[in-house]
Protein backbone atom coordinates (compact mmCIF):
# COMPACT_ATOMS: atom_id res chain seq x y z
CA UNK A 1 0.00 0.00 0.00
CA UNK A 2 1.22 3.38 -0.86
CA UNK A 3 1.35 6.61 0.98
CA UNK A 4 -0.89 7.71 -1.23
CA UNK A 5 -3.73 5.50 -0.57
CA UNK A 6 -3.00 5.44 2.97
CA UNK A 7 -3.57 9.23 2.68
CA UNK A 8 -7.23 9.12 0.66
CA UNK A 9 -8.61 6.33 3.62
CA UNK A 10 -7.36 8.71 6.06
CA UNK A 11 -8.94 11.90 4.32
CA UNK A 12 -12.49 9.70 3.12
CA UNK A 13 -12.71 8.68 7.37
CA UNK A 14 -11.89 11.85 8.66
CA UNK A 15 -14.40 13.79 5.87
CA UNK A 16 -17.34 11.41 7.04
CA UNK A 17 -16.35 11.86 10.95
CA UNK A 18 -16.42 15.63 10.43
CA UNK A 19 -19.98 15.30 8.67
CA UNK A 20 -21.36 12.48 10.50
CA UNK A 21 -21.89 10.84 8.06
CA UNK A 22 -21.89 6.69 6.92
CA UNK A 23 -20.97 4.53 4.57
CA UNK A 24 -21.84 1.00 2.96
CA UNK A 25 -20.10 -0.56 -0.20
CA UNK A 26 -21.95 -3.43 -2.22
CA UNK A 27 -18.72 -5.22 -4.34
CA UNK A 28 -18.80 -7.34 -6.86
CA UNK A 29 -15.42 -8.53 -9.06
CA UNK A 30 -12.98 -7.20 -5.86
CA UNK A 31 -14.54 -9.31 -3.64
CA UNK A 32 -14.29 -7.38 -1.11
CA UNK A 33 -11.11 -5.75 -1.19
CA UNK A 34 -12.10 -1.86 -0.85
CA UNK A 35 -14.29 -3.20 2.80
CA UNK A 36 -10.66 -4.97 3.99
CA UNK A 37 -9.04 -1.64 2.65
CA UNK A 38 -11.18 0.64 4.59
CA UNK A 39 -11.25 -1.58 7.53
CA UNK A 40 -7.69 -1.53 8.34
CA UNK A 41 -7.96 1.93 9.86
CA UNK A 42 -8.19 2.13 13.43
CA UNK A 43 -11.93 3.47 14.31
CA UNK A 44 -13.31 3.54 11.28
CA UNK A 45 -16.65 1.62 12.77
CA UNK A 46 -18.07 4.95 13.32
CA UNK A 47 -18.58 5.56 9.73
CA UNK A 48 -18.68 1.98 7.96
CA UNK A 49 -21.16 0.32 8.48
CA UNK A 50 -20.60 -2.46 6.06
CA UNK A 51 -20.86 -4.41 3.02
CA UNK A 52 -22.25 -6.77 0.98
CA UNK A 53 -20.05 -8.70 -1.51
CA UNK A 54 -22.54 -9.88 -4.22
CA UNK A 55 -20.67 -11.83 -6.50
CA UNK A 56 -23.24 -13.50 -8.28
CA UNK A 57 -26.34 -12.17 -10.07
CA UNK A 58 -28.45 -14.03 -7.58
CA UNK A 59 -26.76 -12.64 -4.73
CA UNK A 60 -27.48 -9.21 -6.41
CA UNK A 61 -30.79 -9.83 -7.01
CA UNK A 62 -31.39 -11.45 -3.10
CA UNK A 63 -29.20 -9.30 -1.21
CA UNK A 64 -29.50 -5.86 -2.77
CA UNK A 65 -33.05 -6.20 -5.21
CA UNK A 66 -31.20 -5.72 -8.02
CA UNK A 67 -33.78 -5.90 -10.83
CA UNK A 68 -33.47 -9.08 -12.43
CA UNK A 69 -34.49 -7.18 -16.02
CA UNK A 70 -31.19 -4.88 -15.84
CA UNK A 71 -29.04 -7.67 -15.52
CA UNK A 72 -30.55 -9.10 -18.69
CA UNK A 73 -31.32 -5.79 -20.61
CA UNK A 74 -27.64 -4.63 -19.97
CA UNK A 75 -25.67 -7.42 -18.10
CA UNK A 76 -24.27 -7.56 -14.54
CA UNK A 77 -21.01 -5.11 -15.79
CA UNK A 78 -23.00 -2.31 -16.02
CA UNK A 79 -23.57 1.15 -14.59
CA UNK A 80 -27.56 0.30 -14.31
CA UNK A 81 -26.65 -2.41 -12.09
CA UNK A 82 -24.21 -0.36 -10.13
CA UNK A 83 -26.10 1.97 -9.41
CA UNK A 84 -28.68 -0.86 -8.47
CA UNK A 85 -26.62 -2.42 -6.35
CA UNK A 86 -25.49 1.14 -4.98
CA UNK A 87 -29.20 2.27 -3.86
CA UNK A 88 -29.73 -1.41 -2.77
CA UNK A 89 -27.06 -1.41 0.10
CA UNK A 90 -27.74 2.07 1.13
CA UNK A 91 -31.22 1.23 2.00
CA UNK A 92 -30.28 -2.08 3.51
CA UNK A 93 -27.05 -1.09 5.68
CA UNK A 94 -28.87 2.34 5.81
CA UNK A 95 -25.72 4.13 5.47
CA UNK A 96 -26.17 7.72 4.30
CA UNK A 97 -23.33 7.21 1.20
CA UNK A 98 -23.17 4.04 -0.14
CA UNK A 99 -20.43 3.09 -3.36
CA UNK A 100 -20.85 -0.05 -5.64
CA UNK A 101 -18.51 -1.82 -7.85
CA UNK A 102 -19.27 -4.73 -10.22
CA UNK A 103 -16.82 -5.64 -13.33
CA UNK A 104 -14.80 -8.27 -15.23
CA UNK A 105 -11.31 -8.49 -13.53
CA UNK A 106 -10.20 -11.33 -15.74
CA UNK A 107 -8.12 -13.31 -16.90
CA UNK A 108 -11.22 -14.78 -18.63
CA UNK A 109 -15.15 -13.58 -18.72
CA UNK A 110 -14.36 -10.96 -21.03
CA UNK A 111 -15.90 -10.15 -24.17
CA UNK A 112 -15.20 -7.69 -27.68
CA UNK A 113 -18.07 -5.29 -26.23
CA UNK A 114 -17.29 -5.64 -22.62
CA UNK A 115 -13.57 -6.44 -21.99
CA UNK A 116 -11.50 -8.02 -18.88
CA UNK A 117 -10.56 -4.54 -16.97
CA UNK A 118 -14.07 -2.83 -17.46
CA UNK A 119 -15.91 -1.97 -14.59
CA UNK A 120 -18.57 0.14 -13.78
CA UNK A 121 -19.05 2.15 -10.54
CA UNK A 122 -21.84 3.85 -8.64
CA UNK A 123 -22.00 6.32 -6.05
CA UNK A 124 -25.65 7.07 -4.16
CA UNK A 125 -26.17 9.55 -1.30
CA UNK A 126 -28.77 12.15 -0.33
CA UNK A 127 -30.28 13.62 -3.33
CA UNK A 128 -27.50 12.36 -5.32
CA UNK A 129 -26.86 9.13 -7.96
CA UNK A 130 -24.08 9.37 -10.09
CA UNK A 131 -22.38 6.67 -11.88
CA UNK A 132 -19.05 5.79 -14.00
CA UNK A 133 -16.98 2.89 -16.30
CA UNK A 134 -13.48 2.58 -16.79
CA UNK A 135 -11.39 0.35 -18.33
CA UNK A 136 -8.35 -1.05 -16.55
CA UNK A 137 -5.26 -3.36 -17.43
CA UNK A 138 -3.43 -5.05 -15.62
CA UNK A 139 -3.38 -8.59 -13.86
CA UNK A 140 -6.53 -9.64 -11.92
CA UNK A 141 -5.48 -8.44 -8.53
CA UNK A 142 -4.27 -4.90 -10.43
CA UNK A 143 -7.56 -4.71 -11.64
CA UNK A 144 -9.22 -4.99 -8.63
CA UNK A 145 -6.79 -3.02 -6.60
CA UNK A 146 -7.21 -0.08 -8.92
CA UNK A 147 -10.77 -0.68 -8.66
CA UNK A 148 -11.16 -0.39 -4.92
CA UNK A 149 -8.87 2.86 -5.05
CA UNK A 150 -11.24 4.58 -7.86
CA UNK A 151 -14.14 3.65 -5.77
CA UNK A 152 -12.49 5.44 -2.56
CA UNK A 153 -11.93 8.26 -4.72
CA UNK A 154 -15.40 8.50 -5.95
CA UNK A 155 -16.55 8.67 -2.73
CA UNK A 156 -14.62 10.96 -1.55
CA UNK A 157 -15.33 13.28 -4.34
CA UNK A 158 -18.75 12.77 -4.14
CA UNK A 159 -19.15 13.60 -0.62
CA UNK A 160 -16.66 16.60 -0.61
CA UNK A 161 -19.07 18.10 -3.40
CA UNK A 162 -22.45 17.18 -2.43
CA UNK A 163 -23.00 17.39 1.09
């Protein structure tokens, strides 16, 4: 772990502290990396308040109502579902900022139209949805490190300019 990302868990914790705010993620391809990332900082159980790794689409659908016609109208790698599976552990953790990440961290499962290294986030708080893709490279773990960092960024982005 870098300084760096050291740094943006420190600054994400001590933004929601000052706000009183929570937080809930609902991971999909890292498995639940970003909650073990988060986690390793001292006191953070004032603001997390958990997670929910859905790795399958029936865990999506069970655990956080994802709609069972967005995963076949535009596939589990999508931002629809993100943001799905975004509003979905917000209501159930009832966290006030929730972040969702689903994806294709390879080596295999990728196709021409949806590539390993694409993944789609989602961001949900008061009054506020927003959602993004990216496209990564790397090896699976890369993927789903950089992943979990863009997620913590979003976040933290999110929060800084909408509350």
């Amino acid at each position: 772990m870098s300084e760096n990302e050291s740094n943006k868990r420190s600054d994400l914790i001590q933004i929601f502290r000052e706000k009183k705010l929570t937080m809930s993620f609902a991971e999909s391809c890292t498995g639940g990396k970003l909650s073990a990332l988060i986690k390793e900082l001292a006191g953070v159980s004032d603001v997390y308040l958990g997670s929910v790794v859905s790795y399958s689409n029936e865990a999506k659908v069970n655990l956080l109502g994802v709609r069972r016609e967005a995963l076949f109208s535009e596939g589990a790698v999508s931002e629809l579902v993100a943001r799905q599976m975004a509003q979905g552990v917000r209501e159930k953790l009832q966290s006030e900022w929730s972040v969702a990440i689903t994806g294709i961290a390879g080596p295999s499962g990728g196709t021409s139209a949806k590539p390993v290294g694409t993944v789609c986030f989602a961001v949900c708080g008061p009054q506020f949805e927003s959602s993004d893709k990216k496209l990564f490279s790397g090896s699976r773990i890369q993927i789903q490190s950089l992943s979990a960092d863009y997620a913590m960024e979003l976040l933290l982005k999110s929060v800084l300019q909408n509350s």
